[in-house]
Every structure is written in structure tokens, then in C-alpha cells.
C-alpha atoms as a PDB file:
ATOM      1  CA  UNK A   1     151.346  77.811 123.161  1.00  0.00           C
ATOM      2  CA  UNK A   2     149.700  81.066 121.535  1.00  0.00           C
ATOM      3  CA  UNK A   3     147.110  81.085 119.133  1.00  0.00           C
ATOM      4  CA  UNK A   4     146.117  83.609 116.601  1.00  0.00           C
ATOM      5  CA  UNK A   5     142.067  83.737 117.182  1.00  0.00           C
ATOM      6  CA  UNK A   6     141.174  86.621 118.579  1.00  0.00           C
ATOM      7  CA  UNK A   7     139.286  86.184 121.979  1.00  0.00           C
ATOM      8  CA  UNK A   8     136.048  85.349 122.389  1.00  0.00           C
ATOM      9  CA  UNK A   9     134.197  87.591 124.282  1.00  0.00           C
ATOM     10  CA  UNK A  10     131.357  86.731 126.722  1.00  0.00           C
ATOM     11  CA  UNK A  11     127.581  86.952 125.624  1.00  0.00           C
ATOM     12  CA  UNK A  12     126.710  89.583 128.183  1.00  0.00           C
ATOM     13  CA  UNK A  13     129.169  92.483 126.582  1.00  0.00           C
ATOM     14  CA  UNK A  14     128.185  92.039 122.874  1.00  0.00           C
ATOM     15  CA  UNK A  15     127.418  95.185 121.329  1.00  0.00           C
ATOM     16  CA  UNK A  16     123.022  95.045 121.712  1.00  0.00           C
ATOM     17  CA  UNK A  17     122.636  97.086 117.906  1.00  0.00           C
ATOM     18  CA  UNK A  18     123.720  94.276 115.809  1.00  0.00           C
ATOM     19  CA  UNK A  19     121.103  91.788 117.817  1.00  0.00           C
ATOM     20  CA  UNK A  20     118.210  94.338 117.755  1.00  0.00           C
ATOM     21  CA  UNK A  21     118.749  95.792 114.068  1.00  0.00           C
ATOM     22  CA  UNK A  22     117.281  92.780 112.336  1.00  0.00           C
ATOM     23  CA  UNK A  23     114.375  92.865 114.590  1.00  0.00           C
ATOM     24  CA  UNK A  24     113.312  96.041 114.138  1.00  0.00           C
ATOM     25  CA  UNK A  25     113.693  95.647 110.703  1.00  0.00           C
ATOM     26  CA  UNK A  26     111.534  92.971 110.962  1.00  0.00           C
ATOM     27  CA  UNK A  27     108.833  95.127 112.533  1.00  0.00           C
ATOM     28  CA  UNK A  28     108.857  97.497 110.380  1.00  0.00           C
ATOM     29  CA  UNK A  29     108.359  95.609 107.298  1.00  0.00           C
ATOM     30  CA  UNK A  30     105.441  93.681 109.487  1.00  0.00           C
ATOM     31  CA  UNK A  31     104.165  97.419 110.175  1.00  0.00           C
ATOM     32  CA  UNK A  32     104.687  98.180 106.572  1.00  0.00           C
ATOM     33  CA  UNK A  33     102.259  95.362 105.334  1.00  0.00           C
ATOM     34  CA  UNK A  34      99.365  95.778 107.922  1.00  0.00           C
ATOM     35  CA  UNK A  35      99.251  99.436 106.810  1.00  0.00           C
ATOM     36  CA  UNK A  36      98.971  98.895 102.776  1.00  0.00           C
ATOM     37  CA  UNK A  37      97.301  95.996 103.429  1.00  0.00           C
ATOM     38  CA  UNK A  38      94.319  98.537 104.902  1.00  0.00           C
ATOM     39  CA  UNK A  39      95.184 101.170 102.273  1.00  0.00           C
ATOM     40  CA  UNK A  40      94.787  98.175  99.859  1.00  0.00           C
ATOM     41  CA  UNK A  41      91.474  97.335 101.154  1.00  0.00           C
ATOM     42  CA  UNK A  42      90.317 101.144 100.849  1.00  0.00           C
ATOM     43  CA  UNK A  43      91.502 101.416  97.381  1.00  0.00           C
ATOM     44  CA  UNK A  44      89.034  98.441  96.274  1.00  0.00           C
ATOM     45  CA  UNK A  45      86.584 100.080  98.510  1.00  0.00           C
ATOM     46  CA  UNK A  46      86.742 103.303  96.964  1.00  0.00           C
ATOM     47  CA  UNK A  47      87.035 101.863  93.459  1.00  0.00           C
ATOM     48  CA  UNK A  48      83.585  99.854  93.256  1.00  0.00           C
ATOM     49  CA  UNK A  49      81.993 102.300  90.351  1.00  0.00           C
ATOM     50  CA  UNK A  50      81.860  99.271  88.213  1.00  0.00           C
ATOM     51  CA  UNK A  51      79.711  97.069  90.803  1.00  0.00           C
ATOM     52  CA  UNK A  52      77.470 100.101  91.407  1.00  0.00           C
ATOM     53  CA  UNK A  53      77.446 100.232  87.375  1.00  0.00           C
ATOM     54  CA  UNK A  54      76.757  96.322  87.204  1.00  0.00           C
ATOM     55  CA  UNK A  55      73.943  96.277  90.249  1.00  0.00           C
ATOM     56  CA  UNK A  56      72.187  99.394  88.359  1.00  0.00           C
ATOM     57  CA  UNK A  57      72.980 102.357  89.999  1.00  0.00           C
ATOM     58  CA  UNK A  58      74.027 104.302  87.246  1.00  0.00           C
ATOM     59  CA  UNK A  59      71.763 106.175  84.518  1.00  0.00           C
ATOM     60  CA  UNK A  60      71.728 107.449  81.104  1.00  0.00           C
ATOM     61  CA  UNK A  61      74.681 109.383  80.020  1.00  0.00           C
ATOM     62  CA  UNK A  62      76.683 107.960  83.677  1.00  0.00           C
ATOM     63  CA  UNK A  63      77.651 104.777  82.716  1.00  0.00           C
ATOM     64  CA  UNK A  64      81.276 105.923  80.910  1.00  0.00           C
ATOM     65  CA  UNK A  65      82.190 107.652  84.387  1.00  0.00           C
ATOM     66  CA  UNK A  66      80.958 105.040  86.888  1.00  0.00           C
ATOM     67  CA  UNK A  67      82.879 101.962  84.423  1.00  0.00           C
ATOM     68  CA  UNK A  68      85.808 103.706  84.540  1.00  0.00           C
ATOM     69  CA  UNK A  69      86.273 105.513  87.824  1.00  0.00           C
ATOM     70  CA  UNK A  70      87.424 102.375  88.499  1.00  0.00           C
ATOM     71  CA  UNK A  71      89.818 102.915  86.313  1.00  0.00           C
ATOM     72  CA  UNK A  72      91.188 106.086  87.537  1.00  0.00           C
ATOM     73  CA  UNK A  73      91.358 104.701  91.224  1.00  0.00           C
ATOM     74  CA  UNK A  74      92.979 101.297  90.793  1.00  0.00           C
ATOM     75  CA  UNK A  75      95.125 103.102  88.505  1.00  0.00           C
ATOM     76  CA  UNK A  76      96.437 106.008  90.993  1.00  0.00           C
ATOM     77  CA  UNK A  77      96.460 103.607  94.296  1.00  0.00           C
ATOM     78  CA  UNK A  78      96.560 100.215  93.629  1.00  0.00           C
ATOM     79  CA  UNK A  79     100.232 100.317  93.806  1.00  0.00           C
ATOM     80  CA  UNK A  80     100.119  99.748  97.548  1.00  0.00           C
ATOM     81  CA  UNK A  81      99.037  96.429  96.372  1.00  0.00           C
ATOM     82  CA  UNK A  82     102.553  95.354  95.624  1.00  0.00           C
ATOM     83  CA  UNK A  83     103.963  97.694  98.652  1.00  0.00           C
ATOM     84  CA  UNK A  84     101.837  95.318 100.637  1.00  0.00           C
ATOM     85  CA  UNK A  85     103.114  92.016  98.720  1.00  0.00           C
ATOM     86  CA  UNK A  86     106.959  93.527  99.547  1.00  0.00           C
ATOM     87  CA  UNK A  87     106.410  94.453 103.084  1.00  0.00           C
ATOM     88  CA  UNK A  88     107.731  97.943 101.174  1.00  0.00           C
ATOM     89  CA  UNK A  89     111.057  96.578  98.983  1.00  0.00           C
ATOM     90  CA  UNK A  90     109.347  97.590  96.022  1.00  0.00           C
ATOM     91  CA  UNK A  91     110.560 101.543  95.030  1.00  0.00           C
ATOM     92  CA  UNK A  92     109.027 101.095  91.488  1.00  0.00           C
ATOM     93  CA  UNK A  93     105.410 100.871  93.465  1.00  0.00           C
ATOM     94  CA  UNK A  94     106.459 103.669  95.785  1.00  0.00           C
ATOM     95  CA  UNK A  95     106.972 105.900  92.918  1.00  0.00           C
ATOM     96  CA  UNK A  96     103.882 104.760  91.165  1.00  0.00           C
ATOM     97  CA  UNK A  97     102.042 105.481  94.084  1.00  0.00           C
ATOM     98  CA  UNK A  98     103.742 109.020  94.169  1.00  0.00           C
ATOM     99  CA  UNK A  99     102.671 109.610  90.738  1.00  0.00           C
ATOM    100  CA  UNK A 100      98.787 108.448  91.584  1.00  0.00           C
ATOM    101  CA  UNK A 101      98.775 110.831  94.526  1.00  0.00           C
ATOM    102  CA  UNK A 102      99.927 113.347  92.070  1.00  0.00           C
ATOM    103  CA  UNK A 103      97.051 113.417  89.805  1.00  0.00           C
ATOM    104  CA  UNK A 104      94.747 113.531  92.373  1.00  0.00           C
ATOM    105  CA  UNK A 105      96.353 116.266  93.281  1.00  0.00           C
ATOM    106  CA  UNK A 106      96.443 117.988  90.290  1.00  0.00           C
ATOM    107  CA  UNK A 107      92.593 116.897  89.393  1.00  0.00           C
ATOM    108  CA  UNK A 108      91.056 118.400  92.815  1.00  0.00           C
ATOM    109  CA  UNK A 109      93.137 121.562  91.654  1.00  0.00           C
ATOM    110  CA  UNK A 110      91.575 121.629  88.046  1.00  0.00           C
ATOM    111  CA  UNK A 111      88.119 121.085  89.793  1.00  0.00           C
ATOM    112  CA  UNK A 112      88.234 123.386  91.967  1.00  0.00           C
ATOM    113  CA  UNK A 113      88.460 121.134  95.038  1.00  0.00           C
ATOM    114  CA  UNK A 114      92.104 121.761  96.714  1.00  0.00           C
ATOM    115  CA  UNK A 115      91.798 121.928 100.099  1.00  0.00           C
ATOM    116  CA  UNK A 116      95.745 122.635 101.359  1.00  0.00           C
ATOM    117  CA  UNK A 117      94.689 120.227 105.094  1.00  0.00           C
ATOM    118  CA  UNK A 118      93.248 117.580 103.240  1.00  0.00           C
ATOM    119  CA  UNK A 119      96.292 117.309 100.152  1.00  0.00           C
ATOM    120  CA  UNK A 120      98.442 117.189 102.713  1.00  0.00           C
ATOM    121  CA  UNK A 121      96.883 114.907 105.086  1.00  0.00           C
ATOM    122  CA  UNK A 122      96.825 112.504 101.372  1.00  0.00           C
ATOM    123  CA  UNK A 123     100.343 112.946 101.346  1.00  0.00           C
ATOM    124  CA  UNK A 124     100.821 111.624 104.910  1.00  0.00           C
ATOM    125  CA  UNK A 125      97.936 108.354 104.918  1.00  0.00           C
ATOM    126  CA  UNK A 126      99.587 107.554 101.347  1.00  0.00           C
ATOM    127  CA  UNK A 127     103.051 107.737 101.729  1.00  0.00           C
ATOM    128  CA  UNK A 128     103.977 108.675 105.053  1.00  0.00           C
ATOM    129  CA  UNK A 129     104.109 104.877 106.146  1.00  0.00           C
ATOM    130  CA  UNK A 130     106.678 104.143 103.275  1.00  0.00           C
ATOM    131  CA  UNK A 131     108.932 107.140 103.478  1.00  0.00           C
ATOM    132  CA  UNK A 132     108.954 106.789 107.563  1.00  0.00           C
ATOM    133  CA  UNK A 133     109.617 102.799 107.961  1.00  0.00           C
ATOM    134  CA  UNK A 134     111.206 101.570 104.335  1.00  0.00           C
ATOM    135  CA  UNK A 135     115.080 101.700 104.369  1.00  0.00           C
ATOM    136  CA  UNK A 136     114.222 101.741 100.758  1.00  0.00           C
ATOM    137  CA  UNK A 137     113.578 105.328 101.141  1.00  0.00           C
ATOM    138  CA  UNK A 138     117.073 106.436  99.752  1.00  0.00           C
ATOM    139  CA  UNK A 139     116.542 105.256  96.273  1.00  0.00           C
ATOM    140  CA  UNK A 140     113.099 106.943  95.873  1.00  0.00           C
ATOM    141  CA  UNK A 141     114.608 110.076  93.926  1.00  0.00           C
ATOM    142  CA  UNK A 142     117.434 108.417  92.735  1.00  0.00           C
ATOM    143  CA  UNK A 143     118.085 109.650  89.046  1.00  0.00           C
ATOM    144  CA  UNK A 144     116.989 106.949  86.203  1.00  0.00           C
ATOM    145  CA  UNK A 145     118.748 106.528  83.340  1.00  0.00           C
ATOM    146  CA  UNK A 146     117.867 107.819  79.820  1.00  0.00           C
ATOM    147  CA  UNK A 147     116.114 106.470  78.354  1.00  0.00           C
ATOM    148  CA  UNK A 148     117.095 104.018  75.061  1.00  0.00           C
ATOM    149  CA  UNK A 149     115.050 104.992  72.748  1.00  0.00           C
ATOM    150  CA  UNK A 150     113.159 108.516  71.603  1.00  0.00           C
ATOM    151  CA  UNK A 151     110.108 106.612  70.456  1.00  0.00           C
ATOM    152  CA  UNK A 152     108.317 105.626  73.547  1.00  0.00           C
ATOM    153  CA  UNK A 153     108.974 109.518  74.698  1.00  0.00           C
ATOM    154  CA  UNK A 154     107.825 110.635  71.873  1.00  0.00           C
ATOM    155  CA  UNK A 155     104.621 108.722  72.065  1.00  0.00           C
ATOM    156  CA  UNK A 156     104.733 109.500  75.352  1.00  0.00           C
ATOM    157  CA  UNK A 157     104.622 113.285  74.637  1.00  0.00           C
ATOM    158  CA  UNK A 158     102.074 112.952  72.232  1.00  0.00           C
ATOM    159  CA  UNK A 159      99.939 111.359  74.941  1.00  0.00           C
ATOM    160  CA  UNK A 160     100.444 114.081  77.417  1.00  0.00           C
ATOM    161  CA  UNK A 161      99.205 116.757  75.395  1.00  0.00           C
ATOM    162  CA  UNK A 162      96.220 114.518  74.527  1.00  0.00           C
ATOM    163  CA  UNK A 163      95.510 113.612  77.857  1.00  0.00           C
ATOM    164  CA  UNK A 164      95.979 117.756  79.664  1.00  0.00           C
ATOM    165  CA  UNK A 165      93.183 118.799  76.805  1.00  0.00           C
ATOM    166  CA  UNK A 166      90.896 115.819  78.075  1.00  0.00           C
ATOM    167  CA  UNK A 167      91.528 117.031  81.774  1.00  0.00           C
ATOM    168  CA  UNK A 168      90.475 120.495  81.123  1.00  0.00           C
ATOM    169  CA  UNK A 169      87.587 119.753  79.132  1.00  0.00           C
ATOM    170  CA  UNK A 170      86.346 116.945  81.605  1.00  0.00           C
ATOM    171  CA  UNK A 171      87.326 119.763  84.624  1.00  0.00           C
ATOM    172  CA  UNK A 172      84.017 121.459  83.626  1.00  0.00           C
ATOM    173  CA  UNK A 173      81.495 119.251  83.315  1.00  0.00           C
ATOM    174  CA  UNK A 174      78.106 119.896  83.651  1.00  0.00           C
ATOM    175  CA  UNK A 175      75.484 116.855  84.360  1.00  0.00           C
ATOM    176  CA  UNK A 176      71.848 117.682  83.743  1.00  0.00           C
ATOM    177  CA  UNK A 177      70.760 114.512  85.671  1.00  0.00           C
ATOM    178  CA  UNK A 178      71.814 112.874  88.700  1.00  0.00           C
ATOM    179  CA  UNK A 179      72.455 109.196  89.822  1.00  0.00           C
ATOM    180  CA  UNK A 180      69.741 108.902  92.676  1.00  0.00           C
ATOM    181  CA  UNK A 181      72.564 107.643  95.244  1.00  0.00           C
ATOM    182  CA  UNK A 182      74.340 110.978  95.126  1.00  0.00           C
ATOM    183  CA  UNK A 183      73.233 114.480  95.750  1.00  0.00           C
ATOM    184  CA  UNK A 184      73.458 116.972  92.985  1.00  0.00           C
ATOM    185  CA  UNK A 185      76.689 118.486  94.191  1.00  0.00           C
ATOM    186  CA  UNK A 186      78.242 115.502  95.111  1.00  0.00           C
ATOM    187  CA  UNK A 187      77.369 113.755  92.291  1.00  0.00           C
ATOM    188  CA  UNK A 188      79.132 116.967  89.969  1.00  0.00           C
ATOM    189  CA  UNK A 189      82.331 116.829  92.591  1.00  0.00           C
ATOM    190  CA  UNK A 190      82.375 113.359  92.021  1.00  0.00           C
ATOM    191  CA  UNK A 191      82.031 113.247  88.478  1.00  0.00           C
ATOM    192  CA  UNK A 192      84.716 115.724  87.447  1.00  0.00           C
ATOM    193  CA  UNK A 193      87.312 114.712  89.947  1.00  0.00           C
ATOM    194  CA  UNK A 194      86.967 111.160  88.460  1.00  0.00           C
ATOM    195  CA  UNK A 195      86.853 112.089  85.498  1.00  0.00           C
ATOM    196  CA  UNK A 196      90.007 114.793  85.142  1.00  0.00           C
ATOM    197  CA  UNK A 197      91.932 112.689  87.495  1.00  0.00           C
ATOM    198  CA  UNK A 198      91.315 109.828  84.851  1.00  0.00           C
ATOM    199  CA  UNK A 199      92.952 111.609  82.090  1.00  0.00           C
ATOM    200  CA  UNK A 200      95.604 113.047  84.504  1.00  0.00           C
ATOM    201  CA  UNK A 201      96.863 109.907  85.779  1.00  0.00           C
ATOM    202  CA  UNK A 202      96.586 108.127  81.932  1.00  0.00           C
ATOM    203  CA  UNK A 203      99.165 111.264  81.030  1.00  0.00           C
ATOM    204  CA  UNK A 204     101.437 110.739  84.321  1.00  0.00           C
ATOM    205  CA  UNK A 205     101.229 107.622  83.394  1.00  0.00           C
ATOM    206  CA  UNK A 206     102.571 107.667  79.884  1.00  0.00           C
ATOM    207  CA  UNK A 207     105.261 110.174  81.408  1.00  0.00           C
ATOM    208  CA  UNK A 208     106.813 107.104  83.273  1.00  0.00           C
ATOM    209  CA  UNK A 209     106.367 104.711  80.702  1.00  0.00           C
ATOM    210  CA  UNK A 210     108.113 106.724  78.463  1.00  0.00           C
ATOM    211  CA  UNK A 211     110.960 107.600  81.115  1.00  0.00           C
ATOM    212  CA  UNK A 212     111.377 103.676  81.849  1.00  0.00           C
ATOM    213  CA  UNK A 213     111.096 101.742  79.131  1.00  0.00           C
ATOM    214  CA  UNK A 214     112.735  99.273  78.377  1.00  0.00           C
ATOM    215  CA  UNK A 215     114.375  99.217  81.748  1.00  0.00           C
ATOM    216  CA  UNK A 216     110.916  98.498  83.855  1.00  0.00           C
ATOM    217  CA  UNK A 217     108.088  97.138  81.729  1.00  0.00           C
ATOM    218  CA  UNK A 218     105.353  97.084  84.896  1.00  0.00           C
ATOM    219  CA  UNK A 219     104.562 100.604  84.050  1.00  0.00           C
ATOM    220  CA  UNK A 220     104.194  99.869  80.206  1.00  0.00           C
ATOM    221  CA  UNK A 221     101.800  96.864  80.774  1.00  0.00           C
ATOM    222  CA  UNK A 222      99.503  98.499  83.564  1.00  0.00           C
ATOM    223  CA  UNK A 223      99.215 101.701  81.475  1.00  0.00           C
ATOM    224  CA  UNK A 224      98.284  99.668  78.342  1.00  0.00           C
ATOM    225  CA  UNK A 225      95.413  97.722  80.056  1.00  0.00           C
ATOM    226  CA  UNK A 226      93.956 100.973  81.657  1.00  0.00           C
ATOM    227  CA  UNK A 227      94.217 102.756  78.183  1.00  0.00           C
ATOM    228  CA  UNK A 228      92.557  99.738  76.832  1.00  0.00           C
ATOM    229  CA  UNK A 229      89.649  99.552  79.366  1.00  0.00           C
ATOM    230  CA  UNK A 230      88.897 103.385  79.274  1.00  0.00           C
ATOM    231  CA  UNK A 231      88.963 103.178  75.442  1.00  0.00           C
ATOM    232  CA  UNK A 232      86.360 100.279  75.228  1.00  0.00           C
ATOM    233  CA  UNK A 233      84.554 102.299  77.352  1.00  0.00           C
ATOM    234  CA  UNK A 234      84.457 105.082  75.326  1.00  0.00           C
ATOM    235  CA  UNK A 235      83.590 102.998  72.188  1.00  0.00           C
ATOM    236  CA  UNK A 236      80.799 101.895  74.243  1.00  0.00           C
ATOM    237  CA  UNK A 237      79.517 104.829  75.826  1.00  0.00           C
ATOM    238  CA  UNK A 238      80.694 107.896  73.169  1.00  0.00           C
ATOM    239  CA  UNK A 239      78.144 110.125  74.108  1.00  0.00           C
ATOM    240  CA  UNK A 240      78.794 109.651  77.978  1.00  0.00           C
ATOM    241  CA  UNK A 241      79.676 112.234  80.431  1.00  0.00           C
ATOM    242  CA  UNK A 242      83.847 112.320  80.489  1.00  0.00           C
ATOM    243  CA  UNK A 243      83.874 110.192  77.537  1.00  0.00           C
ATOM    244  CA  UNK A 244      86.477 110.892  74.661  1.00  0.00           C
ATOM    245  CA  UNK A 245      84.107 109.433  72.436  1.00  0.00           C
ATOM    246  CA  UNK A 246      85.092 107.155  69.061  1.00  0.00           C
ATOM    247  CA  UNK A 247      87.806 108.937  68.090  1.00  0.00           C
ATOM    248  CA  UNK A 248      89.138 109.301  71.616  1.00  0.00           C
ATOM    249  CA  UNK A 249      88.810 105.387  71.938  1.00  0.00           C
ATOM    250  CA  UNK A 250      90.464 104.494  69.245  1.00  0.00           C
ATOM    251  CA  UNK A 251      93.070 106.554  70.310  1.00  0.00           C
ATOM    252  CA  UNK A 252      93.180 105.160  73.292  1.00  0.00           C
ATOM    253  CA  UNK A 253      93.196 101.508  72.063  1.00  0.00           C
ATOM    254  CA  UNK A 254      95.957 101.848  69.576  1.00  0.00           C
ATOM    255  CA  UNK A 255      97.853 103.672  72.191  1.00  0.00           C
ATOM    256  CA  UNK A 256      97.173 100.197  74.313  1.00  0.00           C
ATOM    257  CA  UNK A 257      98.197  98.301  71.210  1.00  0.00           C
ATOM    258  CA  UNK A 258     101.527 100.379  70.938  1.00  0.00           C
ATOM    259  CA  UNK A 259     102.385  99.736  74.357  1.00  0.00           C
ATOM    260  CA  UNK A 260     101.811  96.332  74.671  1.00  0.00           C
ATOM    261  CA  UNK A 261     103.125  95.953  71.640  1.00  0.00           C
ATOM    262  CA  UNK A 262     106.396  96.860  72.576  1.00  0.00           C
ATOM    263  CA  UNK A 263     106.550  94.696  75.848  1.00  0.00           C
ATOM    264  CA  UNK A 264     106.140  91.588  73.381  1.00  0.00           C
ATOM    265  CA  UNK A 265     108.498  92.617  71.305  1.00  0.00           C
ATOM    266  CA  UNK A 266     111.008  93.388  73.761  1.00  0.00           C
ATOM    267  CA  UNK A 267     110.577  90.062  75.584  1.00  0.00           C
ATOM    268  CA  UNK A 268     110.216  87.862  72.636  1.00  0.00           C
ATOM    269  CA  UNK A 269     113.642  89.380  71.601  1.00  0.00           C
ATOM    270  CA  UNK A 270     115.289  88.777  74.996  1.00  0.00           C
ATOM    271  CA  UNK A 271     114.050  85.061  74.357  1.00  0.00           C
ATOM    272  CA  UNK A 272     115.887  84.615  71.028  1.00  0.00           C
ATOM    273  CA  UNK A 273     119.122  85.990  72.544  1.00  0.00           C
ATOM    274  CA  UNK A 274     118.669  83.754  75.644  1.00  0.00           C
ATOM    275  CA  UNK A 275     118.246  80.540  72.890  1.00  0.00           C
ATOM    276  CA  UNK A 276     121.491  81.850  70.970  1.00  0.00           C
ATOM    277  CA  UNK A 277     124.007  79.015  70.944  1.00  0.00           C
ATOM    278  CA  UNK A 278     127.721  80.086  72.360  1.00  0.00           C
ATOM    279  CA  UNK A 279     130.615  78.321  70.630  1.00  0.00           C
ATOM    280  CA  UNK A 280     132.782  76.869  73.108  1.00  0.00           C
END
């Protein structure tokens, strides 16, 4: 009597990749969320100007860069918080984290403060882990669609230029006094890095937003809320060091407004068409 099942081979002579693939896979997304989950803890670490703001640390004519240095850091780096939650999946937070190491890039060239060993070794801590262990990898600089509107690029645009003259003016800043935690140099390197890599990473920023909307609106929503803190900030604090002052924070807040404005829209219309009735 024959049979058409094929025949079952023995346990010993099975091929070992298909039994050890999903293993290693598992280790390296278990690899992948031990090492943002340290790079995670470093960004908060390195992003505590506020708390040295709030326990008194700052001084006259300070306060505008320590509030939102903060900012500029969770901005730039906090997207290895979701690389962390994804054990990696994520490639929107890979590219986001791209574009923060970017404008620190680009800020420690405006200041002066480019060392070629140290970019690249930022390059490496930063993204290294991701580009090394994520399968994900292969989508990373795949090309995005256009986007479906011209509005959001051309506030987007608009923004940019804004935000390149702000970088360049906040590139040569000159304090006359110094927090007493820092030294005088380190207290100037400190200052204008923050400071030009804030309005750096706010243009980047409004780059992607403008290249992904309304496909992604992650980007929109975390660039409004940092447009909105720095521009209370500066509606606080006009006269402060790196501050755009009024007019730069009202900027800034309608440019929040706009943004977040459009997310609402966008979702409150995808709600009506989800509640339109279909004839049967």
C-alpha cells in the first residue's frame, strides 16, 4: 500500500539553521534592549538641565538654556526610548535617532567643537547597536513617499530657514557670567552646543515632519510639544542667553499650534469616515 507523505526524516539530520535562527533572533533583540535601555538611561542623565534649573543651579540670564537643554537632548536621543520598548522593530525611531545624532553633529561643527574620533565614536555608541543586530536594518534608507500635501513642507521650509539663522546666531554666544557648577569654558562649550543644537534639531525636525505627514504623525506630535516648551520658555525668559525672545516664542507656539493642529484634524477626520454607514 503506498502513501503520498513524504518521509519523515529522523530528528538527528534536520537541517540545525532553521532551529537556531529564531534563537538568535531572540538574542539579539534581548541584546538590542539592554543596550538602549543604558543609552536610555544616559539620555535622562544627560538631560537633567531642568532639575539643576529647579534645585537652583542656574543664574540670571541662564535659566532659558538650562530649561530647555532638556529640550534639545530628549529631543535628539530619546528615540532609543522606543528602540528599547521594540527590542529595535521600530525604523521610524531609528531614523529619528539618526536625525538627533545629526544635529549634534552639525551643532559641535557650528561651535567649533568637531572632533573627527569623537563624531565618529557618536556614530558607533548611537547607532552601531541598531544597524549591527536589527534585521530591520534594510528599510532604514528605504525611499518615503511624497508627500500629500505642499503645506506642511512649506511650513516646514519656512521653519528651516528660521531655525539655521537661530543656530548661527546662538553658535556665538558670549556669557558674561558663569553658573558656579561649570568652569568658564565649559560653561561657554556647553552653552552654545545646547543651544545651536536646539535650533538644529527643531529644523531637522520640521524637515521630517514635513517629509511624513500624514503618513507618520509621531514626528508631528513630538516636534509640536518641543516647539511648544522652548517657546514658553522664551516667553518666559526673552532676554535669556539662546533665547528667541517674544517674537521668537510666539513663533514657536503657533508653529506648535499648526502642528498639532493638523494631527487633530487628521484624526478627527479618520473618525468620521470610520462612523460612515455602508449600505448593504
Amino acid at each position: 500500500m503506498s502513501t503520498d507523505h513524504a518521509p519523515v526524516r529522523p530528528l538527528d539530520d534536520r537541517h540545525p539553521t532553521a532551529e537556531e535562527h529564531p534563537r538568535a533572533l531572540r538574542a539579539r533583540r534581548v541584546a538590542l534592549r539592554l543596550i538602549y535601555g543604558v543609552l536610555a538611561v544616559w539620555t535622562l542623565l544627560m538631560a537633567q538641565g531642568v532639575v539643576l534649573l529647579a534645585a537652583g543651579q542656574s543664574l540670571a540670564g541662564w535659566h532659558f538654556m538650562f530649561a530647555t537643554s532638556t529640550v534639545f537632548k530628549l529631543l535628539s536621543l530619546a528615540a532609543v526610548v522606543p528602540l528599547t520598548w521594540t527590542a529595535g522593530r521600530s525604523v521610524g525611531a531609528a531614523r529619528w535617532l539618526a536625525l538627533g545624532v545629526l544635529s549634534w553633529l552639525i551643532a559641535e561643527a557650528l561651535t567649533g567643537q568637531l572632533r573627527p574620533l569623537e563624531s565618529v565614536s557618536m556614530v558607533v555608541v548611537w547607532l552601531g547597536p541598531w544597524l549591527a543586530l536589527a534585521p530591520e536594518r534594510r528599510r532604514l534608507l528605504t525611499r518615503a513617499p511624497r508627500p500629500g500635501s505642499p503645506m506642511p513642507v512649506a511650513v516646514s521650509a519656512v521653519a528651516v530657514v528660521l531655525c539655521a539663522v537661530w543656530a548661527v546666531r546662538n553658535a556665538a554666544l558670549t556669557p558674561t557670567t558663569f553658573p558656579p557648577a561649570f568652569g568658564v569654558q565649559d560653561a561657554v562649550n556647553d552653552l552654545r552646543l545646547d543651544m545651536a543644537g536646539l535650533a538644529v534639531v527643531l529644523g531637522l525636525a520640521a524637515i521630517a515632519v514635513g517629509l511624513s505627514w500624514p503618513r507618520a504623525a509621531a514626528p508631528t506630535v513630538v516636534t509640536g510639544l518641543a516647539a511648544a516648551a522652548t517657546g514658553l520658555a522664551a516667553l518666559v525668559r526673552p532676554n535669556d542667553l539662546g533665547s528667541p525672545g517674544l517674537i521668537g516664542g510666539i513663533v514657536l507656539i503657533a508653529g506648535s499650534l499648526v502642528m498639532l493642529g493638523w494631527v487633530s484634524y487628521d484624526n478627527a477626520g479618520r473618525r468620521r469616515r470610520q462612523h460612515v454607514p455602508t449600505s448593504i
